[in-house]
N, C-alpha and C. Protein backbone atom coordinates (compact mmCIF):
# COMPACT_ATOMS: atom_id res chain seq x y z
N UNK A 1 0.50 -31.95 -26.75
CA UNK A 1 1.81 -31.62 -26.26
C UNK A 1 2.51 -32.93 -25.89
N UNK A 2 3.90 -33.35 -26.06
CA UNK A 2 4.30 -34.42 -26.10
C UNK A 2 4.95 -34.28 -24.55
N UNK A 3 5.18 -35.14 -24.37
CA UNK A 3 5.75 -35.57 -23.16
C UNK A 3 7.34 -34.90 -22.71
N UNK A 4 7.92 -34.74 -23.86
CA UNK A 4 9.44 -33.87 -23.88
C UNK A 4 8.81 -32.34 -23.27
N UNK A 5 7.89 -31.75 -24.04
CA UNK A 5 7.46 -30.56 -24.50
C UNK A 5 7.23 -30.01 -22.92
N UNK A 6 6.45 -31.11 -22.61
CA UNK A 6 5.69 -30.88 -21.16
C UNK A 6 6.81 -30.96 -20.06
N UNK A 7 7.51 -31.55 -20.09
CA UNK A 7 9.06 -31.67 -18.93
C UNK A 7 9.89 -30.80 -19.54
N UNK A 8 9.61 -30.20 -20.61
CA UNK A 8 10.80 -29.04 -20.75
C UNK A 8 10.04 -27.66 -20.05
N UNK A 9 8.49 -27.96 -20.52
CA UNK A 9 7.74 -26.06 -19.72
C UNK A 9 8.00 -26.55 -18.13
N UNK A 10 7.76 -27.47 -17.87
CA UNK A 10 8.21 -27.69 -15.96
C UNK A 10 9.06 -27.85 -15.86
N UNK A 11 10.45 -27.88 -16.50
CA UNK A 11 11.76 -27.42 -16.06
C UNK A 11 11.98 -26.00 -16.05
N UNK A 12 11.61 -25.34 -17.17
CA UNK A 12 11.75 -23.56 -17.62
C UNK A 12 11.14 -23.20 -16.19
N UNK A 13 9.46 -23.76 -16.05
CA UNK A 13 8.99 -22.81 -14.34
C UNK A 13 9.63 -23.23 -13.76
N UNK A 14 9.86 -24.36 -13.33
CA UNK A 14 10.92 -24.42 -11.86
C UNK A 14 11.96 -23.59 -11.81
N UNK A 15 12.63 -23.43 -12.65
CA UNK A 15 13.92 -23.13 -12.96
C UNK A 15 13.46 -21.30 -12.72
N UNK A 16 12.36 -20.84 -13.13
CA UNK A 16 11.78 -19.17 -12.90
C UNK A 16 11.27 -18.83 -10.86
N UNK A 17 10.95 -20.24 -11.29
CA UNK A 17 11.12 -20.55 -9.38
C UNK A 17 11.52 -20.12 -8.59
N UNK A 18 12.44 -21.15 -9.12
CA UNK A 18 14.55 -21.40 -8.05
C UNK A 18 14.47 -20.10 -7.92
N UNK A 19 14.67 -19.17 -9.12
CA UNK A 19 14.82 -17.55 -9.22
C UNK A 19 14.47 -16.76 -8.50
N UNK A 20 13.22 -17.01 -8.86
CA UNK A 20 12.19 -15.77 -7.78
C UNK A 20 12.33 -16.36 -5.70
N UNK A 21 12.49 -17.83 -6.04
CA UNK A 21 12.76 -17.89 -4.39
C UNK A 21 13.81 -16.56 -3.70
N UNK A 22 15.41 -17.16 -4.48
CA UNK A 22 16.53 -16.84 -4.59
C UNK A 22 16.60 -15.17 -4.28
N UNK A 23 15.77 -15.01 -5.10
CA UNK A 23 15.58 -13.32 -5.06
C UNK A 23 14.92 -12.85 -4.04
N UNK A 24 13.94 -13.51 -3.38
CA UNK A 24 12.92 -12.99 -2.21
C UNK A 24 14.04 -13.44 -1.01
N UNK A 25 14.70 -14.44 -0.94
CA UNK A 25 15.31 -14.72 -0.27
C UNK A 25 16.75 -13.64 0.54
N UNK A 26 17.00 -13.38 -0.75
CA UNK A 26 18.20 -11.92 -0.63
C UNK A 26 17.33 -11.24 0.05
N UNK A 27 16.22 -10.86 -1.06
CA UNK A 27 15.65 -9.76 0.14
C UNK A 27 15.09 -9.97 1.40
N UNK A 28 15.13 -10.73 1.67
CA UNK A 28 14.38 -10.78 3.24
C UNK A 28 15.64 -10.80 4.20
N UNK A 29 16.77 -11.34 3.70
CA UNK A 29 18.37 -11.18 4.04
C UNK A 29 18.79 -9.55 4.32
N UNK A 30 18.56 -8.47 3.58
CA UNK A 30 18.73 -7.13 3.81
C UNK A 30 17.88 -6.94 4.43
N UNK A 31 16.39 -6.94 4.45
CA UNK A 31 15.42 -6.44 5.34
C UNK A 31 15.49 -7.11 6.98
N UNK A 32 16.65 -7.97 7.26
CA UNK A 32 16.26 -8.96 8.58
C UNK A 32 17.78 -7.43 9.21
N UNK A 33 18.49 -7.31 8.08
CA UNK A 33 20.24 -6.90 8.62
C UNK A 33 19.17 -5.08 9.07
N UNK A 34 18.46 -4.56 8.04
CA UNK A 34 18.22 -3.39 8.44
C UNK A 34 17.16 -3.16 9.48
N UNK A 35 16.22 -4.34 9.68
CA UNK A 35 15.60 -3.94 10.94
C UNK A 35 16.41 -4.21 12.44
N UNK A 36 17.07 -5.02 12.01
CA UNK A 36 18.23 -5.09 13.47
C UNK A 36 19.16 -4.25 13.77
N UNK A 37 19.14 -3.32 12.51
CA UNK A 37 20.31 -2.01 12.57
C UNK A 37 19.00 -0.71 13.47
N UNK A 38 17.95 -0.84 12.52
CA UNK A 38 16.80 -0.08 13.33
C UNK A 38 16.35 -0.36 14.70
N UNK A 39 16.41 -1.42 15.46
CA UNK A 39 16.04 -1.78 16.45
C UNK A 39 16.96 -1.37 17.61
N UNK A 40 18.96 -1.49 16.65
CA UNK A 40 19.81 -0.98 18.14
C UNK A 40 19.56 0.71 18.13
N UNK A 41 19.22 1.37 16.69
CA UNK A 41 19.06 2.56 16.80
C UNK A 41 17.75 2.80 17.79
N UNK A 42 16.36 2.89 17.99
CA UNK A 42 15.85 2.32 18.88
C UNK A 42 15.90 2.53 20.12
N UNK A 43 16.42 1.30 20.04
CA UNK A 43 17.13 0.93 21.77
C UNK A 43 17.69 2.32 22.13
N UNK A 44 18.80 2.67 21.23
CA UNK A 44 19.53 3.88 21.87
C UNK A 44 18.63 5.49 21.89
N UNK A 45 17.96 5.35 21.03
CA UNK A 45 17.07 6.59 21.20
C UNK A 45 16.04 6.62 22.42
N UNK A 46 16.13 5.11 22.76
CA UNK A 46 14.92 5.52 24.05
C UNK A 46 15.93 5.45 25.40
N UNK A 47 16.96 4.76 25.12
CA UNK A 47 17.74 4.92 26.38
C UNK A 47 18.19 6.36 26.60
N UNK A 48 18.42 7.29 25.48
CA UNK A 48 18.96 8.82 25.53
C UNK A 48 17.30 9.45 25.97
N UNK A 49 16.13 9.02 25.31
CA UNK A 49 15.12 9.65 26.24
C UNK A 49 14.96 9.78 27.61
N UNK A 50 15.54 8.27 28.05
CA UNK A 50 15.09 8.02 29.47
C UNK A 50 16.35 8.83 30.38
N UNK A 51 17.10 9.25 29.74
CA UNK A 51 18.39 9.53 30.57
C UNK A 51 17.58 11.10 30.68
N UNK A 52 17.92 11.54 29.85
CA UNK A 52 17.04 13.01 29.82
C UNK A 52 15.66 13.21 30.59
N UNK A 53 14.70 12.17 30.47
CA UNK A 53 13.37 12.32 31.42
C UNK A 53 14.45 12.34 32.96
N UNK A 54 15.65 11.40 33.15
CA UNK A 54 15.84 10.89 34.59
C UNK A 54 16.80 12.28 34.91
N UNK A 55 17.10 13.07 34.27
CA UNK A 55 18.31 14.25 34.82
C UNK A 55 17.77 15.17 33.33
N UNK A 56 17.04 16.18 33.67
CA UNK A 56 16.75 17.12 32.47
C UNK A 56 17.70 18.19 32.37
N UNK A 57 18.88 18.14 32.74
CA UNK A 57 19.74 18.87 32.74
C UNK A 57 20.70 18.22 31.70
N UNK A 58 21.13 16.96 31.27
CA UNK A 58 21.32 16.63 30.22
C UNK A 58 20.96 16.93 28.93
N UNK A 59 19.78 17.37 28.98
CA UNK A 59 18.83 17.67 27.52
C UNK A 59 20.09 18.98 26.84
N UNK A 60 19.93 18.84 25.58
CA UNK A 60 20.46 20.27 24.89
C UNK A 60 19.65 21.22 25.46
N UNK A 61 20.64 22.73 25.32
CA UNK A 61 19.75 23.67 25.36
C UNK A 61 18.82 24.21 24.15
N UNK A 62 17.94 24.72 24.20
CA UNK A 62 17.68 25.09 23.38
C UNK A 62 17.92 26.22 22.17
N UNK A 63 17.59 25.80 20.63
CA UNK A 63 18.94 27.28 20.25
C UNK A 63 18.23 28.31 20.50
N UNK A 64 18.84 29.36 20.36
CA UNK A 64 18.15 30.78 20.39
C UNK A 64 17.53 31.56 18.97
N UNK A 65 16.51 32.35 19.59
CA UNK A 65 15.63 32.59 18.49
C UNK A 65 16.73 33.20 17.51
N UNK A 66 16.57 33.50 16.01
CA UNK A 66 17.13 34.31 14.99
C UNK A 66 16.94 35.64 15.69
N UNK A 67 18.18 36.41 15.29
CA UNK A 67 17.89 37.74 15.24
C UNK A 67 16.99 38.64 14.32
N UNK A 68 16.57 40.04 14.69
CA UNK A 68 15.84 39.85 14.29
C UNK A 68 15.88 41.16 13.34
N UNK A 69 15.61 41.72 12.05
CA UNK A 69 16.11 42.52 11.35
C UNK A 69 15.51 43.70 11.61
């Protein structure tokens, strides 16, 4: 393999590289935005628990059974 041959296949991988970085990179970019969207959801689901453990009169009622045929 000549010396061109060989700096052209290690340009092609780098270059499949750059790519695949690029791409993991996006994704770890959506996965950082949706666990921080999950985390205020979260937050707010345990703060609506704790309100409800602290005054159970807040809680929904419960629905009522189906009627019944």
């Amino acid at each position: 393999m000549t010396d061109a041959a060989r700096i052209e296949k290690l340009e092609t991988a780098l270059a499949y590289h750059e790519q695949a970085i690029e791409d993991l990179n996006q994704t770890v970019l959506v996965q950082a935005r949706e666990i921080e969207a999950l985390k205020r959801l979260v937050g707010n689901v345990t703060e609506r628990l704790r309100s409800i453990a602290e005054h159970p009169a807040l809680a929904e009622a419960p629905e009522p059974p189906p009627p019944h045929y």
